[in-house]
PDB file of N, CA and C in Angstrom:
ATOM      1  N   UNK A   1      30.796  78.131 -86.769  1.00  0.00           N
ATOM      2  CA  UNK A   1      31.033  78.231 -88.196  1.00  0.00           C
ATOM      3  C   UNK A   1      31.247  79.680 -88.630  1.00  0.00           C
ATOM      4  N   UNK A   2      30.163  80.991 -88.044  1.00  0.00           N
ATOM      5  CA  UNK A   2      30.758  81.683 -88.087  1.00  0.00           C
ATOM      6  C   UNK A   2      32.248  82.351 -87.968  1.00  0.00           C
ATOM      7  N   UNK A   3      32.806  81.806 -87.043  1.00  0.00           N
ATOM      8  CA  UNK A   3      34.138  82.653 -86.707  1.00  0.00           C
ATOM      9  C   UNK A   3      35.420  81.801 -87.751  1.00  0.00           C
ATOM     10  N   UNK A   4      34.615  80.936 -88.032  1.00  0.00           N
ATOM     11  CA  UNK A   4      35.649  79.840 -89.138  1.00  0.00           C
ATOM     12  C   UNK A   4      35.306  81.208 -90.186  1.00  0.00           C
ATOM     13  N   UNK A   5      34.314  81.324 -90.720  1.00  0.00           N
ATOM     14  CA  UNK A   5      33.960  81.736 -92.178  1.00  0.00           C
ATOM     15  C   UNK A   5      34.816  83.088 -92.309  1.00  0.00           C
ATOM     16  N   UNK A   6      35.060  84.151 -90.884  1.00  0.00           N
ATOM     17  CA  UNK A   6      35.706  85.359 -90.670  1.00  0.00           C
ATOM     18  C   UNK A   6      36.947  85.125 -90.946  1.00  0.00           C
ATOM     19  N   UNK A   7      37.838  83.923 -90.034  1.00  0.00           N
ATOM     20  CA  UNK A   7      39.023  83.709 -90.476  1.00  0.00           C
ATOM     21  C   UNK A   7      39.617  83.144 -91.382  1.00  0.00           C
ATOM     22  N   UNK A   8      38.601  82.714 -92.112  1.00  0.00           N
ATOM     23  CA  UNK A   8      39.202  82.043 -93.691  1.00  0.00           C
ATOM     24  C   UNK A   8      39.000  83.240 -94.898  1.00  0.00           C
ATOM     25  N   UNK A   9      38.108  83.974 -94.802  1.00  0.00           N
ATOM     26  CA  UNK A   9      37.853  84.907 -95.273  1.00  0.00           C
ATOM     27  C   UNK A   9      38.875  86.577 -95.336  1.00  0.00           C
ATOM     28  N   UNK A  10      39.421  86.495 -93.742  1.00  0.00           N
ATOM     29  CA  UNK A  10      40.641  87.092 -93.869  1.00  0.00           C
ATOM     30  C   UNK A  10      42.144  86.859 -94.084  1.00  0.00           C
ATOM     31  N   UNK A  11      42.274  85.305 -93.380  1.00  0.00           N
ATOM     32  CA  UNK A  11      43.592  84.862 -93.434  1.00  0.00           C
ATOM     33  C   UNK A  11      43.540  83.258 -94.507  1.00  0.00           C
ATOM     34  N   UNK A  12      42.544  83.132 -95.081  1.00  0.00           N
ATOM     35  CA  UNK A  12      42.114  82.243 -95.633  1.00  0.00           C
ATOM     36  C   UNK A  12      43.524  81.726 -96.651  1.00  0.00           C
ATOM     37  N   UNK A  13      44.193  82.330 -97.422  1.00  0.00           N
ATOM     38  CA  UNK A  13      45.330  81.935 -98.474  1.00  0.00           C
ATOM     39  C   UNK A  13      46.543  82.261 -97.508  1.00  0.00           C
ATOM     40  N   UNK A  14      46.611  82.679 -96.822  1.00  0.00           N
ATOM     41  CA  UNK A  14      47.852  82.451 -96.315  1.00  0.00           C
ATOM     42  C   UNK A  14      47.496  81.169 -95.433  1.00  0.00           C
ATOM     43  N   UNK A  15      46.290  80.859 -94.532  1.00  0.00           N
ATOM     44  CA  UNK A  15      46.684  79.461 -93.600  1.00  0.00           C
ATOM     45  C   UNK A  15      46.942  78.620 -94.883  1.00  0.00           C
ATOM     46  N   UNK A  16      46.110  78.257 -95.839  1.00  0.00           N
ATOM     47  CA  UNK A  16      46.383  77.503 -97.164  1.00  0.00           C
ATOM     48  C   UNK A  16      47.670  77.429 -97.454  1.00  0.00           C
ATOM     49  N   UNK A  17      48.030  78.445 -97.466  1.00  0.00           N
ATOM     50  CA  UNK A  17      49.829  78.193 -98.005  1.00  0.00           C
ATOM     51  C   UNK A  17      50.699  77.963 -97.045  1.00  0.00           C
ATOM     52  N   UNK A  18      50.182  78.078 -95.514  1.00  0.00           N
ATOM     53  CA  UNK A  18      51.126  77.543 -95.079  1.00  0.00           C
ATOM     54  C   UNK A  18      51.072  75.875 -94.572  1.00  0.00           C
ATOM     55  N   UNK A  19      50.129  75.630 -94.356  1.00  0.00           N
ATOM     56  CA  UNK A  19      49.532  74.252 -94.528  1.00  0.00           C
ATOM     57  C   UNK A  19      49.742  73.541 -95.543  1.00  0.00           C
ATOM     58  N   UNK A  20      50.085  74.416 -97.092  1.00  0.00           N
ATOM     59  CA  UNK A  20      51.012  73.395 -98.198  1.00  0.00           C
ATOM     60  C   UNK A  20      52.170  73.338 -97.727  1.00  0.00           C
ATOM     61  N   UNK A  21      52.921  74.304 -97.001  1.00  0.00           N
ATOM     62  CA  UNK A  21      54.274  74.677 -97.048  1.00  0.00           C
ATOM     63  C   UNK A  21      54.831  73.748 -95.756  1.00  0.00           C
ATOM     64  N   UNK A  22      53.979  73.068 -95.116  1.00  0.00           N
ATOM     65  CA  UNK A  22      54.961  72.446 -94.081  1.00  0.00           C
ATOM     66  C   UNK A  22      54.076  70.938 -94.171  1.00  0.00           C
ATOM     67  N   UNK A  23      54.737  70.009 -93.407  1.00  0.00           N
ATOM     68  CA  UNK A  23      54.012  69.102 -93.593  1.00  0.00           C
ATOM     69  C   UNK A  23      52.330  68.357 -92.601  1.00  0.00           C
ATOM     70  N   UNK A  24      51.986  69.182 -92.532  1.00  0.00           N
ATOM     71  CA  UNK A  24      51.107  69.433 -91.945  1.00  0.00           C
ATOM     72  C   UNK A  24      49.798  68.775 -92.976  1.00  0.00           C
ATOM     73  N   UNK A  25      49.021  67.887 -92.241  1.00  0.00           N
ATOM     74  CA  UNK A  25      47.931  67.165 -93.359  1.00  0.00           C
ATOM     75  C   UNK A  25      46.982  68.081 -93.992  1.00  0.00           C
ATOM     76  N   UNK A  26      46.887  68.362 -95.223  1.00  0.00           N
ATOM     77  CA  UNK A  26      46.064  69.458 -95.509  1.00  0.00           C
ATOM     78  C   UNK A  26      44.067  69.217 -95.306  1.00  0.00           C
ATOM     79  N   UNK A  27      44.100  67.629 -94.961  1.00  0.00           N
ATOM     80  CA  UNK A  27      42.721  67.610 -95.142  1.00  0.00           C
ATOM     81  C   UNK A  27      42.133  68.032 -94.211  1.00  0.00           C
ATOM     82  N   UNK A  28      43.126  68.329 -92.994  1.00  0.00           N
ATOM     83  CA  UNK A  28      42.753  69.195 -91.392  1.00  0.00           C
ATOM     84  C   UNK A  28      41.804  70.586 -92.266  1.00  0.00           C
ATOM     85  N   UNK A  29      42.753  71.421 -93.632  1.00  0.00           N
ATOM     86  CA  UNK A  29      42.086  72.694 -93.737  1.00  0.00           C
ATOM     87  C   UNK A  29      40.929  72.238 -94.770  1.00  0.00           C
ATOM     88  N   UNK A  30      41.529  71.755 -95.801  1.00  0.00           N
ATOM     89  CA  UNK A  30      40.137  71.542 -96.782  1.00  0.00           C
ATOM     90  C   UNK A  30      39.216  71.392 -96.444  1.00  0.00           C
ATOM     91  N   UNK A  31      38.703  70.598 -95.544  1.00  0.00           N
ATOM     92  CA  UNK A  31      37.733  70.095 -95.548  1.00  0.00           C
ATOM     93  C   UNK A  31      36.240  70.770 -95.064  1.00  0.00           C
ATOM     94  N   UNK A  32      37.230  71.623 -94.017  1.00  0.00           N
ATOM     95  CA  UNK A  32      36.665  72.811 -93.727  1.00  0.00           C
ATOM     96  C   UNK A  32      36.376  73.697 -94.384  1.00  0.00           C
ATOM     97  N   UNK A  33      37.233  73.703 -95.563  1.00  0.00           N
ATOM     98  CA  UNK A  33      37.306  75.105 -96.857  1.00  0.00           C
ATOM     99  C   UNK A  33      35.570  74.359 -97.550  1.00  0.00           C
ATOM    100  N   UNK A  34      35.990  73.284 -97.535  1.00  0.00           N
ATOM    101  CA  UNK A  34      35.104  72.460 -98.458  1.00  0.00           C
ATOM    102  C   UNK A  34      33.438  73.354 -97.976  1.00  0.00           C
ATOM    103  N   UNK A  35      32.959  72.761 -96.039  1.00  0.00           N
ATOM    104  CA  UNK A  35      31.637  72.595 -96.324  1.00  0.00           C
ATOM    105  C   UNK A  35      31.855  74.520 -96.058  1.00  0.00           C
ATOM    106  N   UNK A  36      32.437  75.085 -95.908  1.00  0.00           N
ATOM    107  CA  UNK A  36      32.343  76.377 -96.088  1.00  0.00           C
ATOM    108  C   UNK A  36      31.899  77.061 -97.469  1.00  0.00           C
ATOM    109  N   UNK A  37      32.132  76.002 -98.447  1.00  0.00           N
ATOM    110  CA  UNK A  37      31.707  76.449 -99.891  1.00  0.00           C
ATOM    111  C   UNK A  37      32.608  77.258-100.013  1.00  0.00           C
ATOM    112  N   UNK A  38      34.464  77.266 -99.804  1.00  0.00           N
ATOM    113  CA  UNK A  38      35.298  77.957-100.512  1.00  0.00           C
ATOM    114  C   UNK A  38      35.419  78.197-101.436  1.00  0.00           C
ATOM    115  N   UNK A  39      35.894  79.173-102.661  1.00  0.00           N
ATOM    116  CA  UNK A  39      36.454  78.944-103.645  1.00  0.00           C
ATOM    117  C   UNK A  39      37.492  78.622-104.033  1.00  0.00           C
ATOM    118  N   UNK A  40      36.769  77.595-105.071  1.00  0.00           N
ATOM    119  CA  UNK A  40      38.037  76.580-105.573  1.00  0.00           C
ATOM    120  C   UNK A  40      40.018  77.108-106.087  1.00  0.00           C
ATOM    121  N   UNK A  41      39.301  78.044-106.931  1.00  0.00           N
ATOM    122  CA  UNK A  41      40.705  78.939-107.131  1.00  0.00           C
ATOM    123  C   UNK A  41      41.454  79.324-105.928  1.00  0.00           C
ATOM    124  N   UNK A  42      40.164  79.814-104.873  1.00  0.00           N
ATOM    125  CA  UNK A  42      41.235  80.289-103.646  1.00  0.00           C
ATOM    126  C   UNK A  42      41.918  79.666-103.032  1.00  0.00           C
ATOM    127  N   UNK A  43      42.066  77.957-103.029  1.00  0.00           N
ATOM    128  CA  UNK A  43      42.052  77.343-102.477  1.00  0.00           C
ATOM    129  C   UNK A  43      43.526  76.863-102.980  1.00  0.00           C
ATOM    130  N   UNK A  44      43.287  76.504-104.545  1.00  0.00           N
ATOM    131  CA  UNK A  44      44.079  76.001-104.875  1.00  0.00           C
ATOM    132  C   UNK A  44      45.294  76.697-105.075  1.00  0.00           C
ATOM    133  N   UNK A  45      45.056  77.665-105.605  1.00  0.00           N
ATOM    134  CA  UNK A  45      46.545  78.668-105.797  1.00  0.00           C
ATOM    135  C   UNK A  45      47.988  79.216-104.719  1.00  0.00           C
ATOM    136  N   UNK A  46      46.472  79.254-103.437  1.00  0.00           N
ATOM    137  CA  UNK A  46      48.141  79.402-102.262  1.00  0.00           C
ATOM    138  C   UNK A  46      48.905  77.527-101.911  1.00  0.00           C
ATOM    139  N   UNK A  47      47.578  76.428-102.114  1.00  0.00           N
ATOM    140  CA  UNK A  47      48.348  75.529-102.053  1.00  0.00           C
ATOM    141  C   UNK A  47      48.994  74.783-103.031  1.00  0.00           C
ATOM    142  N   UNK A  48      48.732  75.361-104.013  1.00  0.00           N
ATOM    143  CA  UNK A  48      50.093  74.916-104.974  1.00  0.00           C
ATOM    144  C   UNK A  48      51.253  75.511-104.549  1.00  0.00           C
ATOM    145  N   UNK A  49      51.175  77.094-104.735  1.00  0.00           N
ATOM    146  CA  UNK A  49      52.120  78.049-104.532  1.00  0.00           C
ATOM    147  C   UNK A  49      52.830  76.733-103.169  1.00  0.00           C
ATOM    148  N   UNK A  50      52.825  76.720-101.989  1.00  0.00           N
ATOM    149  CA  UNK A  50      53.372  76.334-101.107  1.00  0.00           C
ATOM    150  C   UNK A  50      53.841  74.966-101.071  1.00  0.00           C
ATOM    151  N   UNK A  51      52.888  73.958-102.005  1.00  0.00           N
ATOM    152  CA  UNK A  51      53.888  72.748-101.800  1.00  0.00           C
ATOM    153  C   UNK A  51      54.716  73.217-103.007  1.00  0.00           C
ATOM    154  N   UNK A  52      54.677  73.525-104.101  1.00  0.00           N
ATOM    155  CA  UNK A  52      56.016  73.772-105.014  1.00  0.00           C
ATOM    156  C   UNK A  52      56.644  74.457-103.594  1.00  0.00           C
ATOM    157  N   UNK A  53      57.010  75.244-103.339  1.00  0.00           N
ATOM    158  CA  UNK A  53      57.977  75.956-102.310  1.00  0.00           C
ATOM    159  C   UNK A  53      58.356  75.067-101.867  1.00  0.00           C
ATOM    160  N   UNK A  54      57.735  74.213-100.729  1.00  0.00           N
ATOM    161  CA  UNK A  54      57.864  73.129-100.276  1.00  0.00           C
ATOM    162  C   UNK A  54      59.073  72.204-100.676  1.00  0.00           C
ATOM    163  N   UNK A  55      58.799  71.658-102.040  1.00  0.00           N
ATOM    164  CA  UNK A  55      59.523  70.643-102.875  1.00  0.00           C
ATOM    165  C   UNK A  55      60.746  71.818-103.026  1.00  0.00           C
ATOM    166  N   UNK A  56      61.001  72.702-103.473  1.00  0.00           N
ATOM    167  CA  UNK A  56      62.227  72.937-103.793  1.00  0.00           C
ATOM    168  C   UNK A  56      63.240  73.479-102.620  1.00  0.00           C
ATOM    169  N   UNK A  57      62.427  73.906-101.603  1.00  0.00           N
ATOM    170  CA  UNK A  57      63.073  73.813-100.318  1.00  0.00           C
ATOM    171  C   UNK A  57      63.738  72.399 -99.644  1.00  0.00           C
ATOM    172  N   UNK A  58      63.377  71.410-100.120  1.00  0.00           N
ATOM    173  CA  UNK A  58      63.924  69.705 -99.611  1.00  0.00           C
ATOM    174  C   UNK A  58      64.661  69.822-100.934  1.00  0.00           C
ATOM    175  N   UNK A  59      64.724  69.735-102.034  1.00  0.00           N
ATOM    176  CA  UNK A  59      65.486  69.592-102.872  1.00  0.00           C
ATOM    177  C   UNK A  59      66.720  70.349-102.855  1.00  0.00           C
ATOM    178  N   UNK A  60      66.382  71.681-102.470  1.00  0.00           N
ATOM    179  CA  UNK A  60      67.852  72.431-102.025  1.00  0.00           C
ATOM    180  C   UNK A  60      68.656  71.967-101.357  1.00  0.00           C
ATOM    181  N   UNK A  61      67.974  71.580-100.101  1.00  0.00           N
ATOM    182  CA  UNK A  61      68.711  70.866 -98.940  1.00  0.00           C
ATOM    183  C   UNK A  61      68.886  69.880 -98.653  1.00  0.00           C
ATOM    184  N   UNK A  62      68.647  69.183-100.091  1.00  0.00           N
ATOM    185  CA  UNK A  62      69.108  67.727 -99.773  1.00  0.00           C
ATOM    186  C   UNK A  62      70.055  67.639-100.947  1.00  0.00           C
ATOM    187  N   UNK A  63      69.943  68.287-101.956  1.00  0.00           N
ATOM    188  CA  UNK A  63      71.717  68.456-102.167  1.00  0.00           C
ATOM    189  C   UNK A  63      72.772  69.227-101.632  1.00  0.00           C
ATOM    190  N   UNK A  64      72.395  70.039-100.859  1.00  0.00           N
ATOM    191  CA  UNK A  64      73.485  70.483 -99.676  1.00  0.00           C
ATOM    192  C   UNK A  64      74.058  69.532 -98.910  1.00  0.00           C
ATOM    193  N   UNK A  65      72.669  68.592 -98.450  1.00  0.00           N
ATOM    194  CA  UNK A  65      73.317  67.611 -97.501  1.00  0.00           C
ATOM    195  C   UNK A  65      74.359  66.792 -98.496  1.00  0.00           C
ATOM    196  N   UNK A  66      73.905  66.600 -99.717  1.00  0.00           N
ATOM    197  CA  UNK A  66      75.088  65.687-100.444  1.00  0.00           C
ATOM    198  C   UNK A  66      75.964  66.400-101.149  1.00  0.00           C
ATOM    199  N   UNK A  67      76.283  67.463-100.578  1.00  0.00           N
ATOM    200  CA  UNK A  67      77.533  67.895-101.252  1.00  0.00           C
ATOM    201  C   UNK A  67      78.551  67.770 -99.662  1.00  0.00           C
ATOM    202  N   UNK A  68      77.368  68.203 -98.541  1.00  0.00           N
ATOM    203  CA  UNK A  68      78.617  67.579 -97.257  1.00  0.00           C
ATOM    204  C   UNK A  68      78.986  66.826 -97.133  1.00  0.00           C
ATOM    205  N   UNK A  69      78.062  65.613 -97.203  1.00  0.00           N
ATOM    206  CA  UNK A  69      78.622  64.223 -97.494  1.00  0.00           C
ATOM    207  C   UNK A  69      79.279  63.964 -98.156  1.00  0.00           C
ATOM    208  N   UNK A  70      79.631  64.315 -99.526  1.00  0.00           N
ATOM    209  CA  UNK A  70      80.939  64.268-100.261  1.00  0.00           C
ATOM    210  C   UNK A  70      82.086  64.691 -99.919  1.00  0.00           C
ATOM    211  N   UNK A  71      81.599  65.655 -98.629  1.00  0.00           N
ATOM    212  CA  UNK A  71      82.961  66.557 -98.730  1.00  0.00           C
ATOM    213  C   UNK A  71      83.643  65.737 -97.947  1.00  0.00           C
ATOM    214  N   UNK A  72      82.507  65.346 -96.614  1.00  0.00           N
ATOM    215  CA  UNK A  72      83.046  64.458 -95.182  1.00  0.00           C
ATOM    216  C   UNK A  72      83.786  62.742 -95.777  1.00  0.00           C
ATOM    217  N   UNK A  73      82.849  62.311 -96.937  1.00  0.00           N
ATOM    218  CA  UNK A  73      83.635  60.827 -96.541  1.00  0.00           C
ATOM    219  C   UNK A  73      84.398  60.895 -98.621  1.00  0.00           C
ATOM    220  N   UNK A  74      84.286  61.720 -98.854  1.00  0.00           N
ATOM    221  CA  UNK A  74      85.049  61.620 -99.999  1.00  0.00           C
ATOM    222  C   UNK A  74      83.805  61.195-101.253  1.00  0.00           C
ATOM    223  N   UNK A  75      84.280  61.277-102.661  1.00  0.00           N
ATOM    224  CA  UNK A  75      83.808  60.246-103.537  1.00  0.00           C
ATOM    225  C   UNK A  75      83.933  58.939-103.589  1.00  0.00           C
ATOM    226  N   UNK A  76      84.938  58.380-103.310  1.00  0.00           N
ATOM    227  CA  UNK A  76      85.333  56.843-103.198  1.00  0.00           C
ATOM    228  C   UNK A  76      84.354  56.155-102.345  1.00  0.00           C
ATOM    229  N   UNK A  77      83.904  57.087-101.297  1.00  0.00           N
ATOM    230  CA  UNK A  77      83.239  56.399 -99.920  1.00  0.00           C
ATOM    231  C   UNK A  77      81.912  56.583 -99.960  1.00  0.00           C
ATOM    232  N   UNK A  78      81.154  57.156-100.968  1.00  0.00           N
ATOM    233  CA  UNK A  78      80.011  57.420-101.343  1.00  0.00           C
ATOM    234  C   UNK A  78      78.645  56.342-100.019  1.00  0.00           C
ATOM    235  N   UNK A  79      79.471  55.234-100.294  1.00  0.00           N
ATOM    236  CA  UNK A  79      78.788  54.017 -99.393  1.00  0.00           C
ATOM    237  C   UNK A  79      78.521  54.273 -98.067  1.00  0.00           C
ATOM    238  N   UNK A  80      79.481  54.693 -97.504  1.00  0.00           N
ATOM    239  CA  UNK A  80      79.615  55.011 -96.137  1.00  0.00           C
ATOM    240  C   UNK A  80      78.547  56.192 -96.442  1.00  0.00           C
ATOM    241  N   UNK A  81      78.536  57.389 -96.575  1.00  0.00           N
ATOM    242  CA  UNK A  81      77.665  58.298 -96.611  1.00  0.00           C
ATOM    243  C   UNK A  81      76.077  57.753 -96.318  1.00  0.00           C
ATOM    244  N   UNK A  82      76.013  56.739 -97.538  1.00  0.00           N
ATOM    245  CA  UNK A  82      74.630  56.404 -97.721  1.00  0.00           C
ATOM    246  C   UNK A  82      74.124  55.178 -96.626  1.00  0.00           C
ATOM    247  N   UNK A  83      75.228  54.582 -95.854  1.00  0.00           N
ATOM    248  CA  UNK A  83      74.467  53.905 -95.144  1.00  0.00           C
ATOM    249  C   UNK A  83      74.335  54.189 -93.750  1.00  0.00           C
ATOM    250  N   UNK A  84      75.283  55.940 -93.453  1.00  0.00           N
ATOM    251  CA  UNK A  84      74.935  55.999 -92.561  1.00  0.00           C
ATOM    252  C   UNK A  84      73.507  56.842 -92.197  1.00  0.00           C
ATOM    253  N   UNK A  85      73.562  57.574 -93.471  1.00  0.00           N
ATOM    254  CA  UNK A  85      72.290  58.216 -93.639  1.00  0.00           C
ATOM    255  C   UNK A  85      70.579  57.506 -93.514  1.00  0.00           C
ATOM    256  N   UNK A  86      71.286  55.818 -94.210  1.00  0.00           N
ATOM    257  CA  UNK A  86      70.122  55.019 -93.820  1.00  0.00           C
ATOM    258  C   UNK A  86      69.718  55.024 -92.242  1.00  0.00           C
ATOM    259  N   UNK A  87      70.681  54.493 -91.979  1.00  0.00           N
ATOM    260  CA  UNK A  87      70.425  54.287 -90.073  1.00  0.00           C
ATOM    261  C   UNK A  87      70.056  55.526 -89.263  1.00  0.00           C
ATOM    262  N   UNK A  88      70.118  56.978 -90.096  1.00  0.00           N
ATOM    263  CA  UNK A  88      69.900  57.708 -89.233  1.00  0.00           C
ATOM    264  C   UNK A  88      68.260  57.995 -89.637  1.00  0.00           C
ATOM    265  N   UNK A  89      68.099  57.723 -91.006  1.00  0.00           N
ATOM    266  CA  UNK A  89      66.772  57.793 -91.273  1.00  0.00           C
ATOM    267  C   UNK A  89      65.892  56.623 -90.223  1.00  0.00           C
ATOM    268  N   UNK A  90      66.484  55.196 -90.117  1.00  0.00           N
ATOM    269  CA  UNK A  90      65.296  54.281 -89.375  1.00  0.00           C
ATOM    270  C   UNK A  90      65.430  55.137 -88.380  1.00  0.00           C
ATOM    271  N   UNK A  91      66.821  55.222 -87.066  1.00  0.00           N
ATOM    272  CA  UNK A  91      66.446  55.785 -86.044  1.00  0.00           C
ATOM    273  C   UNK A  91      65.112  56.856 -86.044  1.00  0.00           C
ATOM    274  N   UNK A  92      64.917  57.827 -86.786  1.00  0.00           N
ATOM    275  CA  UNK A  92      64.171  58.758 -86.645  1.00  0.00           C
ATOM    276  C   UNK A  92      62.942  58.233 -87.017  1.00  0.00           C
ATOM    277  N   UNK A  93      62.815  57.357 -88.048  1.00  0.00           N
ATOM    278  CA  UNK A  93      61.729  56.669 -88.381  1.00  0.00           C
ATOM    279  C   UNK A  93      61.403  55.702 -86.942  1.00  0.00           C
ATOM    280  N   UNK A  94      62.078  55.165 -86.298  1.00  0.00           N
ATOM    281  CA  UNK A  94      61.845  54.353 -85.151  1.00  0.00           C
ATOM    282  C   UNK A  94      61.207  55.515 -83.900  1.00  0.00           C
ATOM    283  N   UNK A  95      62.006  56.930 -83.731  1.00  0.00           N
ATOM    284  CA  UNK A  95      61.364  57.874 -82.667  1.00  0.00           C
ATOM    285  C   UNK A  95      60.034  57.863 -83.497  1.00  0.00           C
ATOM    286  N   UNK A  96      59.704  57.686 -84.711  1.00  0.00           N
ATOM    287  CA  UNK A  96      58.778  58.512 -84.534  1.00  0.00           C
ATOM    288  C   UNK A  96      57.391  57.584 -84.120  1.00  0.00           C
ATOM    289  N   UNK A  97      57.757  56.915 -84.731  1.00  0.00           N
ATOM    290  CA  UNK A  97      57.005  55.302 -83.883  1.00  0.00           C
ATOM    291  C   UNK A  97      56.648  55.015 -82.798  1.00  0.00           C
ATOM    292  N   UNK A  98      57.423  55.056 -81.916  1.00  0.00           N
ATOM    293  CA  UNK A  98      57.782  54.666 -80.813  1.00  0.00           C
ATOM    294  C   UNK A  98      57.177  55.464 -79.446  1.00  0.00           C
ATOM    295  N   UNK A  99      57.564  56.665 -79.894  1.00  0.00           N
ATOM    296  CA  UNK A  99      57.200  57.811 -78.971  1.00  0.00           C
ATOM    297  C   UNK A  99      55.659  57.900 -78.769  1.00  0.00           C
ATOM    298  N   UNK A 100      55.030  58.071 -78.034  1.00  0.00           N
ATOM    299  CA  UNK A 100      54.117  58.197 -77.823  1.00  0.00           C
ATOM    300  C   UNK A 100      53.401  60.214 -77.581  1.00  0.00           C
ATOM    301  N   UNK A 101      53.391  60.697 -78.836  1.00  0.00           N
ATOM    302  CA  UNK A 101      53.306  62.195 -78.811  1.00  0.00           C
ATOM    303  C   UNK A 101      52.625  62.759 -78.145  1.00  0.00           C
ATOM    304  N   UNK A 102      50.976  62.057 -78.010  1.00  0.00           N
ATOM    305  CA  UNK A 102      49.880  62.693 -77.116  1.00  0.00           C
ATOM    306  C   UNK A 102      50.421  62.689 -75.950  1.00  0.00           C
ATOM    307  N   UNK A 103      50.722  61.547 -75.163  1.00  0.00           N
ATOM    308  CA  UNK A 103      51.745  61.780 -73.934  1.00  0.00           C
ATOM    309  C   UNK A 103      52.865  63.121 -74.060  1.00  0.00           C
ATOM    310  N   UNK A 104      53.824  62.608 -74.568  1.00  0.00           N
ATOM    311  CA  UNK A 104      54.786  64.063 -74.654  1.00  0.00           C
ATOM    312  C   UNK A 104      54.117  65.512 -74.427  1.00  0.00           C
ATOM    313  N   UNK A 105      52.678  65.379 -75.599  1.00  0.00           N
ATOM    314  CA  UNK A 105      52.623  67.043 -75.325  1.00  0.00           C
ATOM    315  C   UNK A 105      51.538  67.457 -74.223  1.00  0.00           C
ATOM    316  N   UNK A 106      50.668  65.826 -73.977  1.00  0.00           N
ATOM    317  CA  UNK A 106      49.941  66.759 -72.331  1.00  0.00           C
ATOM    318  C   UNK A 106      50.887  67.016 -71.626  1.00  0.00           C
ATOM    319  N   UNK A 107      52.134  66.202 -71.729  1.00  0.00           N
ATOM    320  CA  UNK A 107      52.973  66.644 -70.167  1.00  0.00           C
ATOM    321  C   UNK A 107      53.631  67.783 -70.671  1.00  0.00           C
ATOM    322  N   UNK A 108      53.488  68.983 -71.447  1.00  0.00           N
ATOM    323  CA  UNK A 108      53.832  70.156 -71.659  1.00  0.00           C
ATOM    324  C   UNK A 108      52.906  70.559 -71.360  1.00  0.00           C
ATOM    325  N   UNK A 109      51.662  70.468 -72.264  1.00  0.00           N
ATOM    326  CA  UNK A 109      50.638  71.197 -71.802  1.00  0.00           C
ATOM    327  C   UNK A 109      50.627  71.578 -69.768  1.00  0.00           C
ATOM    328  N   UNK A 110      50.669  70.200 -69.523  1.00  0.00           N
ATOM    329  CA  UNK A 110      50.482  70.052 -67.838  1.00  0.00           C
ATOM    330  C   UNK A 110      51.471  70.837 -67.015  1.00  0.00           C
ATOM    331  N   UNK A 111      52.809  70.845 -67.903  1.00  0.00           N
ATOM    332  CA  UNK A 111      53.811  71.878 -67.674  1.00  0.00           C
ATOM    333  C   UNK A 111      53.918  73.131 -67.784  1.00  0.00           C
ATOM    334  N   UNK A 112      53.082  73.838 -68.652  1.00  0.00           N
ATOM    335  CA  UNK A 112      53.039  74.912 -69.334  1.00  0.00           C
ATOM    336  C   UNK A 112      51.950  75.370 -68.120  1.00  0.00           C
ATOM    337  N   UNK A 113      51.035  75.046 -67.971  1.00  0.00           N
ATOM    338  CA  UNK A 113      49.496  75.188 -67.305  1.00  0.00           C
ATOM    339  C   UNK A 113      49.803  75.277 -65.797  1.00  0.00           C
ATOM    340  N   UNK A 114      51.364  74.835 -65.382  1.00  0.00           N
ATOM    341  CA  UNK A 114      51.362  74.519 -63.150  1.00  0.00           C
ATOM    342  C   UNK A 114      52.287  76.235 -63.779  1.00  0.00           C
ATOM    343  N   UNK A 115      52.888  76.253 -65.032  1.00  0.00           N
ATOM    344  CA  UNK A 115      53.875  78.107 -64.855  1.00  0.00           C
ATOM    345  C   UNK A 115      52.745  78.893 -64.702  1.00  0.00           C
ATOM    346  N   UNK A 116      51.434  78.734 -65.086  1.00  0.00           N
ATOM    347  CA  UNK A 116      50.621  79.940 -65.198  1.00  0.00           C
ATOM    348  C   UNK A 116      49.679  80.095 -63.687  1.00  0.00           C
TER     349      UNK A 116
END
């Protein structure tokens, strides 16, 4: 607990903000902030700051993506755009399912660990 209390204490609002800023579950940090007896302000301000960032970073880039899509299948074809975008969303929604991650990353880990 000590070495928690050092590094929240020094890097404490920036892990916060970056833990708003990606999608990363925040109750991994709170909770910890929590029985640490953080302060509340400190807590809250880098993770607002970062999911607003957050949100307008997907919002940027998801009208980028639909201005390519306009460009690629036209206005008329609006349809096509959107349904291929569906299918590419299940596919990815299906990897993410499917895959089995803890596997994937011991066999890096196990990979990473025979280079050293």
């Amino acid at each position: 607990m000590e070495s928690l209390v050092k590094l929240f204490g020094r890097y404490g609002p920036l892990a916060i903000f970056i833990f708003a800023l990606t999608p990363l579950p925040d109750d991994l940090l709170f909770i910890p902030l929590g029985i640490l007896r953080y302060k509340f302000v400190k807590a809250l301000v880098p993770a607002l700051l970062g999911k607003i960032l957050m949100i307008y970073i997907l919002a940027y880039f998801g009208r980028i993506g639909a201005n390519v899509i306009l460009i690629i299948f036209g206005e008329g074809n609006m349809w096509v755009g959107m349904i291929i975008t569906a299918v590419l969303l299940a596919i990815i929604l299906v990897m993410l399912f499917r895959i089995d991650w803890e596997k994937m990353f011991q066999k890096y880990v196990d990979k990473r660990g025979a280079k050293t």
